[in-house]
Protein backbone atom coordinates (compact mmCIF):
# COMPACT_ATOMS: atom_id res chain seq x y z
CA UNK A 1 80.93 119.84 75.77
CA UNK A 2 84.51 120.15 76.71
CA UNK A 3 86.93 121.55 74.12
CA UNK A 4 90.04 119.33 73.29
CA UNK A 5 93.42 120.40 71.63
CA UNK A 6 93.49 119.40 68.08
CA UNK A 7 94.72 115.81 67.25
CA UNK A 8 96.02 116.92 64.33
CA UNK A 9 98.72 119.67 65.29
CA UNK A 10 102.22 119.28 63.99
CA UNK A 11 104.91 118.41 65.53
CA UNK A 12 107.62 121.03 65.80
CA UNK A 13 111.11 119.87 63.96
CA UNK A 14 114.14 119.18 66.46
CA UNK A 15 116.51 121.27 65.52
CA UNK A 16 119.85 119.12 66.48
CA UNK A 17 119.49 115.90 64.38
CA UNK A 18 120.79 112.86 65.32
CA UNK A 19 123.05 110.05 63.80
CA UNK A 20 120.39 106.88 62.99
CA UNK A 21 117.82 108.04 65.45
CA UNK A 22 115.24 105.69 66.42
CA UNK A 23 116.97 102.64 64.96
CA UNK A 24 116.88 101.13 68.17
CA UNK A 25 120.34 99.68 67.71
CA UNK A 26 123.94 101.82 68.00
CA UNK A 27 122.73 104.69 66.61
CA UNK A 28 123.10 106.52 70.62
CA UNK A 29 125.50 104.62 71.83
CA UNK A 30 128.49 107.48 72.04
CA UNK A 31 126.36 110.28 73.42
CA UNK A 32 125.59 110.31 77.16
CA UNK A 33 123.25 108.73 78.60
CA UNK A 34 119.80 110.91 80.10
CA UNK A 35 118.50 109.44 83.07
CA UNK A 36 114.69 107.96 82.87
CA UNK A 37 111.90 108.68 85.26
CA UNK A 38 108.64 106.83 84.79
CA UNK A 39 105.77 107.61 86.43
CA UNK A 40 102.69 105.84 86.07
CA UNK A 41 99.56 106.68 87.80
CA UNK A 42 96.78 104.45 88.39
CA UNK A 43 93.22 104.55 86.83
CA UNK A 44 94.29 108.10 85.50
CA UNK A 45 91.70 108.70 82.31
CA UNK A 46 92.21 110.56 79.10
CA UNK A 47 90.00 113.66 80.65
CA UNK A 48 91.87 113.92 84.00
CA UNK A 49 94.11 115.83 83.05
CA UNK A 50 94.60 119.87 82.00
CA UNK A 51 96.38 119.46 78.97
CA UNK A 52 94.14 116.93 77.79
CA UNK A 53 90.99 118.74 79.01
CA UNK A 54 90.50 122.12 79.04
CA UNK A 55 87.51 122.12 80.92
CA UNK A 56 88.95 119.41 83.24
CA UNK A 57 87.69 120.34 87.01
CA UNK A 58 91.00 119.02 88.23
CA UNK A 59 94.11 121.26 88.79
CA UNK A 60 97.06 119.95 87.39
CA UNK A 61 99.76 122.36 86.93
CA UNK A 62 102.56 120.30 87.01
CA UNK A 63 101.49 117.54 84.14
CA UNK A 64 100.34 120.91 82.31
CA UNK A 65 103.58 122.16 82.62
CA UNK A 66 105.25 119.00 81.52
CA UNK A 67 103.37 118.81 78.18
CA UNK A 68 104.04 122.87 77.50
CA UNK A 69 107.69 121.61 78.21
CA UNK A 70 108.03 118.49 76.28
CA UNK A 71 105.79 116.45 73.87
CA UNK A 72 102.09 115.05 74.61
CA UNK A 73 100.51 112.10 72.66
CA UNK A 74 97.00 112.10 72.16
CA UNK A 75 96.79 108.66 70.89
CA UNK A 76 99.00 106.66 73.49
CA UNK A 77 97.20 103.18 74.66
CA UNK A 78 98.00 100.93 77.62
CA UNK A 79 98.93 97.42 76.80
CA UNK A 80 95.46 96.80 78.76
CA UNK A 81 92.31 97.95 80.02
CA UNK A 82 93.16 97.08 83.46
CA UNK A 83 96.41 96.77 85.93
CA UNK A 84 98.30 93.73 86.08
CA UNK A 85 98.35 92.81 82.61
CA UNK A 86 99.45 96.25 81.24
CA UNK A 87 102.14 96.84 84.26
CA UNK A 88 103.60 93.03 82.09
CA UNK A 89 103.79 94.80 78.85
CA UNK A 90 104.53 97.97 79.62
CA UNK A 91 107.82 96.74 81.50
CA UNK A 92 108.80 94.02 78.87
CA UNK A 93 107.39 95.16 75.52
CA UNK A 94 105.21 91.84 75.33
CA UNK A 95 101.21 91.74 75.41
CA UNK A 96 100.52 89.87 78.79
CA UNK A 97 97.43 87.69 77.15
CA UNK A 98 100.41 86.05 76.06
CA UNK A 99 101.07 84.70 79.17
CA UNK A 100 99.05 82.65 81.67
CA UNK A 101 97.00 85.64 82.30
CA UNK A 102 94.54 85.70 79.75
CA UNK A 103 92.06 87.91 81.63
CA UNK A 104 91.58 90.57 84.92
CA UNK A 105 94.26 90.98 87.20
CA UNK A 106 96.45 89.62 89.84
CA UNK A 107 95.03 89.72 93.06
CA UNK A 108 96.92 88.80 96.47
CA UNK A 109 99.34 85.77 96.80
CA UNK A 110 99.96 84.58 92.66
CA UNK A 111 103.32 83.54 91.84
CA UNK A 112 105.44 85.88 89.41
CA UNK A 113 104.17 86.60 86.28
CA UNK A 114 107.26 87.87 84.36
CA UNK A 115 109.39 85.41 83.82
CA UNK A 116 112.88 85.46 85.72
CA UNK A 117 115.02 85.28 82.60
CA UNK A 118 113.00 88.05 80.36
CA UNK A 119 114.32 91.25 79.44
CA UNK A 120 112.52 94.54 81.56
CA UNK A 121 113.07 98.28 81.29
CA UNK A 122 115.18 97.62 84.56
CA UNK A 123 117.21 94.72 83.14
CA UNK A 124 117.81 96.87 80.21
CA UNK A 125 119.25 99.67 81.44
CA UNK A 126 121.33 97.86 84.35
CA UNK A 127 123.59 96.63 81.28
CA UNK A 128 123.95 100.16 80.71
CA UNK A 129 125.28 100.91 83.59
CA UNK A 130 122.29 102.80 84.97
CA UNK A 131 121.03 102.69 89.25
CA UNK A 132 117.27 101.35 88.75
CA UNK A 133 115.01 101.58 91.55
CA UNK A 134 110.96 101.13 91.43
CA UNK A 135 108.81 102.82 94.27
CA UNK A 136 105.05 101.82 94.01
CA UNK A 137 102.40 99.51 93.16
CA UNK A 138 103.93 96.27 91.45
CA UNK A 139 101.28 93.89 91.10
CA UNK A 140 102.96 91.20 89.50
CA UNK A 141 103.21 88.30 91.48
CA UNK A 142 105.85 87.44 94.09
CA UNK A 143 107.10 84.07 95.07
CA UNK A 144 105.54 83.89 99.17
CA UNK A 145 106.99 81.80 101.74
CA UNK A 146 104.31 79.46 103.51
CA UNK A 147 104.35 78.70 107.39
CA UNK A 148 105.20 76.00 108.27
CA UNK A 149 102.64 73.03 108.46
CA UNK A 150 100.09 75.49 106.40
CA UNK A 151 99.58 74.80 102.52
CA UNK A 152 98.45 77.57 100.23
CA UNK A 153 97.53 76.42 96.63
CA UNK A 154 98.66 79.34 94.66
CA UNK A 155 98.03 78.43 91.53
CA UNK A 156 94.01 77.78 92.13
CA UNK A 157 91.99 80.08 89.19
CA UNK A 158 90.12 82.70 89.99
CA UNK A 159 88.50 84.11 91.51
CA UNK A 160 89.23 82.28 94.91
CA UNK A 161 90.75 85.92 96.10
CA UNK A 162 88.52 88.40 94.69
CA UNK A 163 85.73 89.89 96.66
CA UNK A 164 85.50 91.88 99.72
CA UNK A 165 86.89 89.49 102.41
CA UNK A 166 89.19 87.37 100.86
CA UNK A 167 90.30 83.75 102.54
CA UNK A 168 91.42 84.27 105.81
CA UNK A 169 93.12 81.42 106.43
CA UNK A 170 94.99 81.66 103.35
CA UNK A 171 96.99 85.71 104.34
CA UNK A 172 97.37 83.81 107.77
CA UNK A 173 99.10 80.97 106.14
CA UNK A 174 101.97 83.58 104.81
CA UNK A 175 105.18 83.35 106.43
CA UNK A 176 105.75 87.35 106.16
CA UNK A 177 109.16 87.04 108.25
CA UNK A 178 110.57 85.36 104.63
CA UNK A 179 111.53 87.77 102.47
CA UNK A 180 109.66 87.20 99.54
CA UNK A 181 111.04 87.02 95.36
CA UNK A 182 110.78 87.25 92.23
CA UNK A 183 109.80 90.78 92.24
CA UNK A 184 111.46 94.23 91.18
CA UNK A 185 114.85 93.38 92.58
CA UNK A 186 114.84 90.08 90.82
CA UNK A 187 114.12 91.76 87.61
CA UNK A 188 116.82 94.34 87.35
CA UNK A 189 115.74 97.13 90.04
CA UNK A 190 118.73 97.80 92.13
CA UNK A 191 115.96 99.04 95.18
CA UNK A 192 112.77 98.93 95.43
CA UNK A 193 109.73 99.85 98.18
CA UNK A 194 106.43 98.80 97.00
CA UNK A 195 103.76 96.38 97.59
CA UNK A 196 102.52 93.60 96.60
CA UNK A 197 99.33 94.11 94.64
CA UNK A 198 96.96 97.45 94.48
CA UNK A 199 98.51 99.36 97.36
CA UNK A 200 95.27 100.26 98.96
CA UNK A 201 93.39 98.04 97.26
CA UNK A 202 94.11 94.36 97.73
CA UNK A 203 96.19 92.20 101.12
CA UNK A 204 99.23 92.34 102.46
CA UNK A 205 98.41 95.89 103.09
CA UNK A 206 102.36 96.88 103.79
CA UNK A 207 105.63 97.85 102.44
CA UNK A 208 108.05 95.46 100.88
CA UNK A 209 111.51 96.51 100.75
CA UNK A 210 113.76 94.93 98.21
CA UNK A 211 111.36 91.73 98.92
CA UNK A 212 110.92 92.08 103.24
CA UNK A 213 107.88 92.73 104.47
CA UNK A 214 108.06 96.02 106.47
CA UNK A 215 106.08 96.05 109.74
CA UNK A 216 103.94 92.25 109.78
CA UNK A 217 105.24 91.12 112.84
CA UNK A 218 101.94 92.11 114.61
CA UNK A 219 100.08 91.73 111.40
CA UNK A 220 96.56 91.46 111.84
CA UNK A 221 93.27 90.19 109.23
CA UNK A 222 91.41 93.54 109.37
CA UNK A 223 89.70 96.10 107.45
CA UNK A 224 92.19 98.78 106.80
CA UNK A 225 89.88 102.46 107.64
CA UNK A 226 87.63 103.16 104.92
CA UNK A 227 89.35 100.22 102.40
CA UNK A 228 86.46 98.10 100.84
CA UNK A 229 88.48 94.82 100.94
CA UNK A 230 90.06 93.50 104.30
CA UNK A 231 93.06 91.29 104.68
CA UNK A 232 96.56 90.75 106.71
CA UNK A 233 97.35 94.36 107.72
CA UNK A 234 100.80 95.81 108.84
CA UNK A 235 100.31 97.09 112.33
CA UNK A 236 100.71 100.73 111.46
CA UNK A 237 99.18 100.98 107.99
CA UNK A 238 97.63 103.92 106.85
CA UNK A 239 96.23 103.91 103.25
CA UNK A 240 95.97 107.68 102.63
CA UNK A 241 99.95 108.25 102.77
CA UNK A 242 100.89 105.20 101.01
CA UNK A 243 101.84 107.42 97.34
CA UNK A 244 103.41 110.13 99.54
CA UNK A 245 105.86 107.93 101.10
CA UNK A 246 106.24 105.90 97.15
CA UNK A 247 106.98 109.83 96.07
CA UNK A 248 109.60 110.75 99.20
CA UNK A 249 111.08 107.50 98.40
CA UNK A 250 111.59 108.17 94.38
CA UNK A 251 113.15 111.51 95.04
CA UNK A 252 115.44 110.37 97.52
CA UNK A 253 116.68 107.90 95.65
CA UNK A 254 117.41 110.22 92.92
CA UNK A 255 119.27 112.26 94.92
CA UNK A 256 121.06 109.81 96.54
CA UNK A 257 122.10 108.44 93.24
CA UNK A 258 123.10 111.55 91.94
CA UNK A 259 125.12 113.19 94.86
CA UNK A 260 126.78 109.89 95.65
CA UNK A 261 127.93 108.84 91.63
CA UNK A 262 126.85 112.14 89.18
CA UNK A 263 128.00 110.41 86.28
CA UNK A 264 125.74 107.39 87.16
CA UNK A 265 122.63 107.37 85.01
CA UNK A 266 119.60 106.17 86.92
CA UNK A 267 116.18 104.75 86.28
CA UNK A 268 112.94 105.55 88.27
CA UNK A 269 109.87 103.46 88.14
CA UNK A 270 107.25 105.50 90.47
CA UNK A 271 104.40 103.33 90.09
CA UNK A 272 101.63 105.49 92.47
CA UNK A 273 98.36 104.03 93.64
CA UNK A 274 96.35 107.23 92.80
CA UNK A 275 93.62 107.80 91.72
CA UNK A 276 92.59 103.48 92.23
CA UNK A 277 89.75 102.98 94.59
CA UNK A 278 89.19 103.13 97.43
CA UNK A 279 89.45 106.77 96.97
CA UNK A 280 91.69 108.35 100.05
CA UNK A 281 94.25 111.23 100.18
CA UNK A 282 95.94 112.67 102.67
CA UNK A 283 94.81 115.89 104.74
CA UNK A 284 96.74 118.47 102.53
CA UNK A 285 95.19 116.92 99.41
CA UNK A 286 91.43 116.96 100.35
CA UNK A 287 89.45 119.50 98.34
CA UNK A 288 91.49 120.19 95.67
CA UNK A 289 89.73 119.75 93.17
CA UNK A 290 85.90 119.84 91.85
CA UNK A 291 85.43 116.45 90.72
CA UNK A 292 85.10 114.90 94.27
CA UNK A 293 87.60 112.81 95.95
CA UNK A 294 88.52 110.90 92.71
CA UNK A 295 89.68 114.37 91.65
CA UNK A 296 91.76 115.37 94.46
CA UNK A 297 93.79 112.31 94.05
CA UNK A 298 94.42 112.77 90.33
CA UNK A 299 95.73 116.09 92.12
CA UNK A 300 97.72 114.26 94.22
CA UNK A 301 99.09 112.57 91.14
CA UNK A 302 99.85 115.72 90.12
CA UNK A 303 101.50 116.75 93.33
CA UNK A 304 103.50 113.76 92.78
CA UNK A 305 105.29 114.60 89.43
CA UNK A 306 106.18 118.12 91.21
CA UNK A 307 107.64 116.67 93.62
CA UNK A 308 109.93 114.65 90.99
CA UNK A 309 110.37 117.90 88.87
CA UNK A 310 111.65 120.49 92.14
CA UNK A 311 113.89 117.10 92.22
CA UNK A 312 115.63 117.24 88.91
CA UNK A 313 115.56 121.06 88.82
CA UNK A 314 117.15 121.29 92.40
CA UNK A 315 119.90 118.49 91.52
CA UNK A 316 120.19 120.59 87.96
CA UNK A 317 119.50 117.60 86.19
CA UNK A 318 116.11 117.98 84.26
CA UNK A 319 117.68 119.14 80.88
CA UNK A 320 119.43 115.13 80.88
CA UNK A 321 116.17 113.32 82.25
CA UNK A 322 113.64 112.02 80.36
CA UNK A 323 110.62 112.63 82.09
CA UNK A 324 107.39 110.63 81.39
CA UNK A 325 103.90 110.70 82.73
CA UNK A 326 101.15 108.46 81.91
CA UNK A 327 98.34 105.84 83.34
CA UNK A 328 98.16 102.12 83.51
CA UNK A 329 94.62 102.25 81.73
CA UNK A 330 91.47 104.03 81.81
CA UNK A 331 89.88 105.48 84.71
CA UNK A 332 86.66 103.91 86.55
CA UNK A 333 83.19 106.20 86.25
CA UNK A 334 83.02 109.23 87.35
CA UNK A 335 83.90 109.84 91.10
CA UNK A 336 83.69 107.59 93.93
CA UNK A 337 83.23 108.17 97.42
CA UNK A 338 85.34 106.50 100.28
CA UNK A 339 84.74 102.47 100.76
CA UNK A 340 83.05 102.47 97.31
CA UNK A 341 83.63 100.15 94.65
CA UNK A 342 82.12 102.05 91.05
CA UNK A 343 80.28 105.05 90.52
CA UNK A 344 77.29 104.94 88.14
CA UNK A 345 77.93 108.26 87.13
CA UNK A 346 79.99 109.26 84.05
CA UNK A 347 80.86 112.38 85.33
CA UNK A 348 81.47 113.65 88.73
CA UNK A 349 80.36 117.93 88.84
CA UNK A 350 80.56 118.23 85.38
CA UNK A 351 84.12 116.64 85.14
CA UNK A 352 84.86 113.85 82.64
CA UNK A 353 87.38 111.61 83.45
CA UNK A 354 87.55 109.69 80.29
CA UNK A 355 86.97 112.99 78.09
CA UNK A 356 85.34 112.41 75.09
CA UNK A 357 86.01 108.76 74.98
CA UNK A 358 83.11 105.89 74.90
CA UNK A 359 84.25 103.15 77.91
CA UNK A 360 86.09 103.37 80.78
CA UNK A 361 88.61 100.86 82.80
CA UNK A 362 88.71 97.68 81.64
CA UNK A 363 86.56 98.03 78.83
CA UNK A 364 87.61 97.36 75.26
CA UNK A 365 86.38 100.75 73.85
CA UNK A 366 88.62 103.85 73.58
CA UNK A 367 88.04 104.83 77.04
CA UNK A 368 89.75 101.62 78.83
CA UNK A 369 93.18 101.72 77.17
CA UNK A 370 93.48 105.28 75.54
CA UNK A 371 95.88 107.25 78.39
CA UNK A 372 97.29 110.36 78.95
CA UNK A 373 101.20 110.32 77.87
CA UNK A 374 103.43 113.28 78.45
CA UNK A 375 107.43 113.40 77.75
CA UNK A 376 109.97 115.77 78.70
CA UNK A 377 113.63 115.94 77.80
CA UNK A 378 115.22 119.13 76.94
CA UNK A 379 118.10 117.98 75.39
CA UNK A 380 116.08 116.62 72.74
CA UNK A 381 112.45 117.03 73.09
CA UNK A 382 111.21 120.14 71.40
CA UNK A 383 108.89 122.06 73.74
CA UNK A 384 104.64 122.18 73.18
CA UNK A 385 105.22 119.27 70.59
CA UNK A 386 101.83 117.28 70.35
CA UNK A 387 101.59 114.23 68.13
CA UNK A 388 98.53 111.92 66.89
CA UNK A 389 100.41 108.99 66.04
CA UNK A 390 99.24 105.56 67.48
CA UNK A 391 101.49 103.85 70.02
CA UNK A 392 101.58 101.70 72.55
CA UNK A 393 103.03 101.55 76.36
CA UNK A 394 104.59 98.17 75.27
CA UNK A 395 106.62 100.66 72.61
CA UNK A 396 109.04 101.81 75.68
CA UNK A 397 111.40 98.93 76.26
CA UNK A 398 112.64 99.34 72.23
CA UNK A 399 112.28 102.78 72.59
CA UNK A 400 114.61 103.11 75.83
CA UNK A 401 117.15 100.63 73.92
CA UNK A 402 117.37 103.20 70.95
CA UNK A 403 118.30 105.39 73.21
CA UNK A 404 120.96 103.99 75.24
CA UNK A 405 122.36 102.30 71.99
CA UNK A 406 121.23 98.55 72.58
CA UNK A 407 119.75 96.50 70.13
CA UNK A 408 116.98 94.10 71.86
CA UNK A 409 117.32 90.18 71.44
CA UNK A 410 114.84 88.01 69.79
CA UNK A 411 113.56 86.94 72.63
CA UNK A 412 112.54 90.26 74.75
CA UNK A 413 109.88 93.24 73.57
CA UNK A 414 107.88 90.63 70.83
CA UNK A 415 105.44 93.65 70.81
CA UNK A 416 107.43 96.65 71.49
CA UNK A 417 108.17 99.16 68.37
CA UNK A 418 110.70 102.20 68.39
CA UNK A 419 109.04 105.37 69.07
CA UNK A 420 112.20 107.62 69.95
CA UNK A 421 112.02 109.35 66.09
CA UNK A 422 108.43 110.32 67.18
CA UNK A 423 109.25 111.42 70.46
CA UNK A 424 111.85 113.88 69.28
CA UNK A 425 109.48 114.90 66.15
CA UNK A 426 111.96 113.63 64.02
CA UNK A 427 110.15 110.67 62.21
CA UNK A 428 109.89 112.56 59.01
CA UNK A 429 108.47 109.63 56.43
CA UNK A 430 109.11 106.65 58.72
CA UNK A 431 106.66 104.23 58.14
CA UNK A 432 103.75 104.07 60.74
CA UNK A 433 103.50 101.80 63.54
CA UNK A 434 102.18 98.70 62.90
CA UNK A 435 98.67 97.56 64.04
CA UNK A 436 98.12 97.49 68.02
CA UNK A 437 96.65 95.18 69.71
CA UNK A 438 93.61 96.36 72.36
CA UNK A 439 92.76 93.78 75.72
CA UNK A 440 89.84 94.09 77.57
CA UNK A 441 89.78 93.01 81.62
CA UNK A 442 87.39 90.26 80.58
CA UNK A 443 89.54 88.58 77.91
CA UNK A 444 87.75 90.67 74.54
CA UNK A 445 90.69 91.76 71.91
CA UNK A 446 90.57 94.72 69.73
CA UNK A 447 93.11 96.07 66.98
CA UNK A 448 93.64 98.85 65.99
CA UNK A 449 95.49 99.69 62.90
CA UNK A 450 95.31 103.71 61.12
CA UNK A 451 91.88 104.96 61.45
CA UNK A 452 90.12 101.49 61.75
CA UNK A 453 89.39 99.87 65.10
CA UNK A 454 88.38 95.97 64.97
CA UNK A 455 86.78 94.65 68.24
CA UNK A 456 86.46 91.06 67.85
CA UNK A 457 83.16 89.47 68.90
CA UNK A 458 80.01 91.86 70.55
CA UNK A 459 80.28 93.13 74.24
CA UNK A 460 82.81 92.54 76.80
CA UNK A 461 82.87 88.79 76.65
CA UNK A 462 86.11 86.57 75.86
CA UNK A 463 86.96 85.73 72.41
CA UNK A 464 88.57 82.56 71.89
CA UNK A 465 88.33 82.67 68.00
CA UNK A 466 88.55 85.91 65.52
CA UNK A 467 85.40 84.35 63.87
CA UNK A 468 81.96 85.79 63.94
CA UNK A 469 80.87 88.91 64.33
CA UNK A 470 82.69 92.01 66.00
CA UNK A 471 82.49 95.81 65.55
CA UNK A 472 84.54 97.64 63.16
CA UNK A 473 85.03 101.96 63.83
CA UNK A 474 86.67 104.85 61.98
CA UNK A 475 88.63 106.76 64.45
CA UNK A 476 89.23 109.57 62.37
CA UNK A 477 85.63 109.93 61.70
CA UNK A 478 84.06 108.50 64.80
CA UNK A 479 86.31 108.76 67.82
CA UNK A 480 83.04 107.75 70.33
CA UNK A 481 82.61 104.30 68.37
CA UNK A 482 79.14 104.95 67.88
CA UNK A 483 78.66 103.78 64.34
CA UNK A 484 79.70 100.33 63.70
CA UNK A 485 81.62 99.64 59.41
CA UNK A 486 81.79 95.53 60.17
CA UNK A 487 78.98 94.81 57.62
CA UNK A 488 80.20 98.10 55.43
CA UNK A 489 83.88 96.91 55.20
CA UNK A 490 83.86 93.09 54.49
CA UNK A 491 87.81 93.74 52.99
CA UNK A 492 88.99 95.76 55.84
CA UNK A 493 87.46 93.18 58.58
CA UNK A 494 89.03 90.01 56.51
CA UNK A 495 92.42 92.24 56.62
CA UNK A 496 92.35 93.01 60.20
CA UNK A 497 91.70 89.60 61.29
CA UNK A 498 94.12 88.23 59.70
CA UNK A 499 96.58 90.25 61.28
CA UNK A 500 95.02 89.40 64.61
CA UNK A 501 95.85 85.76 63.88
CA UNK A 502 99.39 86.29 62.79
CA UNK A 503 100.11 88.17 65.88
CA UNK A 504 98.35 85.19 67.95
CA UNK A 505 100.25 82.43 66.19
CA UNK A 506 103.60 83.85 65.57
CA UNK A 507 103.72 84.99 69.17
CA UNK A 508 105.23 88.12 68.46
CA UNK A 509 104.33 90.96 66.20
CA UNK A 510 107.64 92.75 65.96
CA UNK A 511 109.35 90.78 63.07
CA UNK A 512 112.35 88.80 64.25
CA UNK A 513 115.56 91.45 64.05
């Protein structure tokens, strides 16, 4: 049985307090602005890494290193158990199953899902004067030019594109010399090099640079080496390299940024493809780890956030930067080979990639949406800090605005609550967060609210109605959700469900500021 860091240590006091902090209105607004690097790695679980897992088989020096420098969270959730949906609240502070996407993901050609006029982490901090640029996997939609005399009905449900060989006719129907839109640069990044959906994972398999395809002009429908899925393939595509040149890209456009205009803040959204199927790193990452080739590209992860450390330190800015690490959701099972699509195994050479958790990706239990969530700012971050309290990846867009001074609208982060007192260890007897709202890939809800967990209805299956029966777990006394309270707690289930609703109806579940 691995041994895990206590939940329950305290967080260490900042010693420099600050005027209002974590109002999330002016209370920053004369200090100088940090810059803000995001990574967020892909299908990285709760066991992956060191910090997390002392027995993890996985070196990862440099997220170890981050949390010894800054503050870890061992209760941090994604806004979903799966990609697309938490990549939508996790940039705009709103749960995506309030959108048209009430369940799974995105998958190759869909129209945009954020909507062109809503407030993002980019949008956000462009008013602030800050450089934004997003290198990665964006899988959220893009508007696609179609040939002409071809059709493509975009809007058809799923799952016309899943599977292993999606539509032909439709990639060849894409007029790739059209820049597409609607994507990062429409939504407040100043540049951006990324694709479309899961970078190895699902066609176009290419680069898009601020919206222009990079290399289609001999595009070809083929089966990218070792990929499981085929699809319309740039000519010189090579999926094992795809996060180093993401990585190369990020740090260059920090230093760009900061040799060209020092006093310019900027914003970095490295959204990496590792560790998402199909499992491939490059040559110098193979073998680094025990936990099979999963594990050497939770490694490459790894390598990734060194790469953006040597950055700051070598442009002496990492004492201004906030630095955060975490995952998009849980990871799959155990380790998979090349070309494969899920592991039966829970663990891969005695390595547990979800740690002590019950579920993994896309699954409503702890597992699917409970992440890994390092911070690092020197400036005001006290060092080793590890907190326990419940948040949420939607919590960043009000959090970021608290710390540049701004004070959101109405209409932009509906979900998203300050956690900028907690990050510095300064929340002293601020309330607790309110209740968060769990989403599974196949539509299921869960809330969670203290030490109880609700999950609405039994198994995996969509949940139209908070009637009926569900599952109802103590967290404090039963983090593997093995015993279920629903019958035990008739009060606590009527209480929790009604919350549920009133975050359903009222379409929000920040109260209107």
């Amino acid at each position: 049985m691995a041994r895990w860091l206590s939940p329950r240590l305290a967080l260490a006091a900042l010693g420099a307090t600050l005027v209002c902090a974590g109002c999330g209105g002016n209370g920053h607004a004369d200090a100088a602005l940090p810059n803000i690097v995001l990574v967020l790695a892909d299908d990285m679980g709760y066991g992956d890494v060191g910090a997390y897992n002392s027995e993890s088989r996985i070196p990862t020096p440099n997220m170890d290193r981050l949390a010894a420098e800054g503050v870890r969270f061992t209760d941090m959730h994604s806004p979903d158990a799966v990609c697309t949906p938490s990549r939508y609240g996790l940039l705009t502070g709103r749960y995506c199953w309030r959108t048209r996407l009430q369940r799974t993901v995105l998958f190759n050609y869909e129209p945009p899902l954020i909507e062109p006029d809503r407030l993002t982490l980019a949008s956000l901090l462009k008013r602030k004067g800050y450089r934004t640029g997003m290198f990665g996997k964006w899988h959220l939609g893009l508007d696609f030019a179609v040939k002409e005399g071809k059709h493509v009905d975009f809007d058809r449900p799923l799952p016309w594109y899943a599977g292993p060989d999606p539509d032909p006719e439709v990639g060849a129907s894409i007029d790739f010399s059209t820049p597409a839109s609607g994507g990062p640069t429409d939504l407040g990044f100043d540049e951006a090099l990324y694709t479309a959906g899961c970078s190895t994972d699902q066609e176009p398999f290419c680069f898009i640079r601020n919206g222009v395809f990079l290399g289609m002009e001999n595009a070809s429908y083929r089966h990218p080496a070792v990929s499981w899925r085929s699809g319309m393939t740039a000519e010189n595509w090579v999926n094992e390299t795809v996060d180093v040149r993401f990585t190369q890209e990020a740090a260059d456009f920090i230093a760009r940024t900061h040799e060209s205009a020092s006093e310019t803040p900027f914003f970095v959204y490295l959204a990496l493809s590792a560790p998402h199927s199909p499992h491939l790193v490059p040559e110098f990452a193979a073998g680094r780890s025990e936990a099979g080739v999963r594990g050497d590209m939770v490694w490459l992860v790894d390598w990734a956030v060194g790469q953006i450390m040597d950055t700051l330190e070598r442009l002496g800015v990492a004492e201004s930067t906030l630095l955060i690490v975490t995952s998009d959701n849980g990871p799959l099972r155990g380790s998979l080979e090349p070309g494969a699509r899920e592991s039966t195994a829970t663990v891969s050479n005695g390595h547990q990639s979800a740690g002590p958790l019950r579920g993994f990706k896309g699954r409503i239990y702890e597992g699917g949406h409970r992440v890994p969530f390092i911070a690092r700012w020197p400036q005001r971050i006290d060092a080793g800090a590890v907190t326990d309290e419940p948040r949420s990846l939607v919590d960043l867009i009000a959090t970021f605005a608290s710390v540049v001074g701004e004070k959101l609208p109405d209409d932009a982060g509906e979900d998203s609550f300050d956690m900028l007192a907690v990050l510095e260890g300064s929340e002293g007897g601020t309330a607790p967060r309110p209740a968060i709202v769990h989403h599974s890939g196949g539509g299921a809800f869960g809330l969670r609210d203290g030490r109880w967990k609700i999950v609405f209805g039994r198994g995996e299956q969509v949940v139209q109605s908070m009637e009926g029966a569900g599952y109802l777990f103590d967290l404090e006394a039963d983090l593997l959700e093995t015993t279920d309270l629903w019958d035990a707690h008739p009060l606590v289930v009527e209480r929790l469900t009604a919350t549920m609703e009133d975050f359903r109806s009222q379409g929000r579940s920040v109260p209107r500021r």
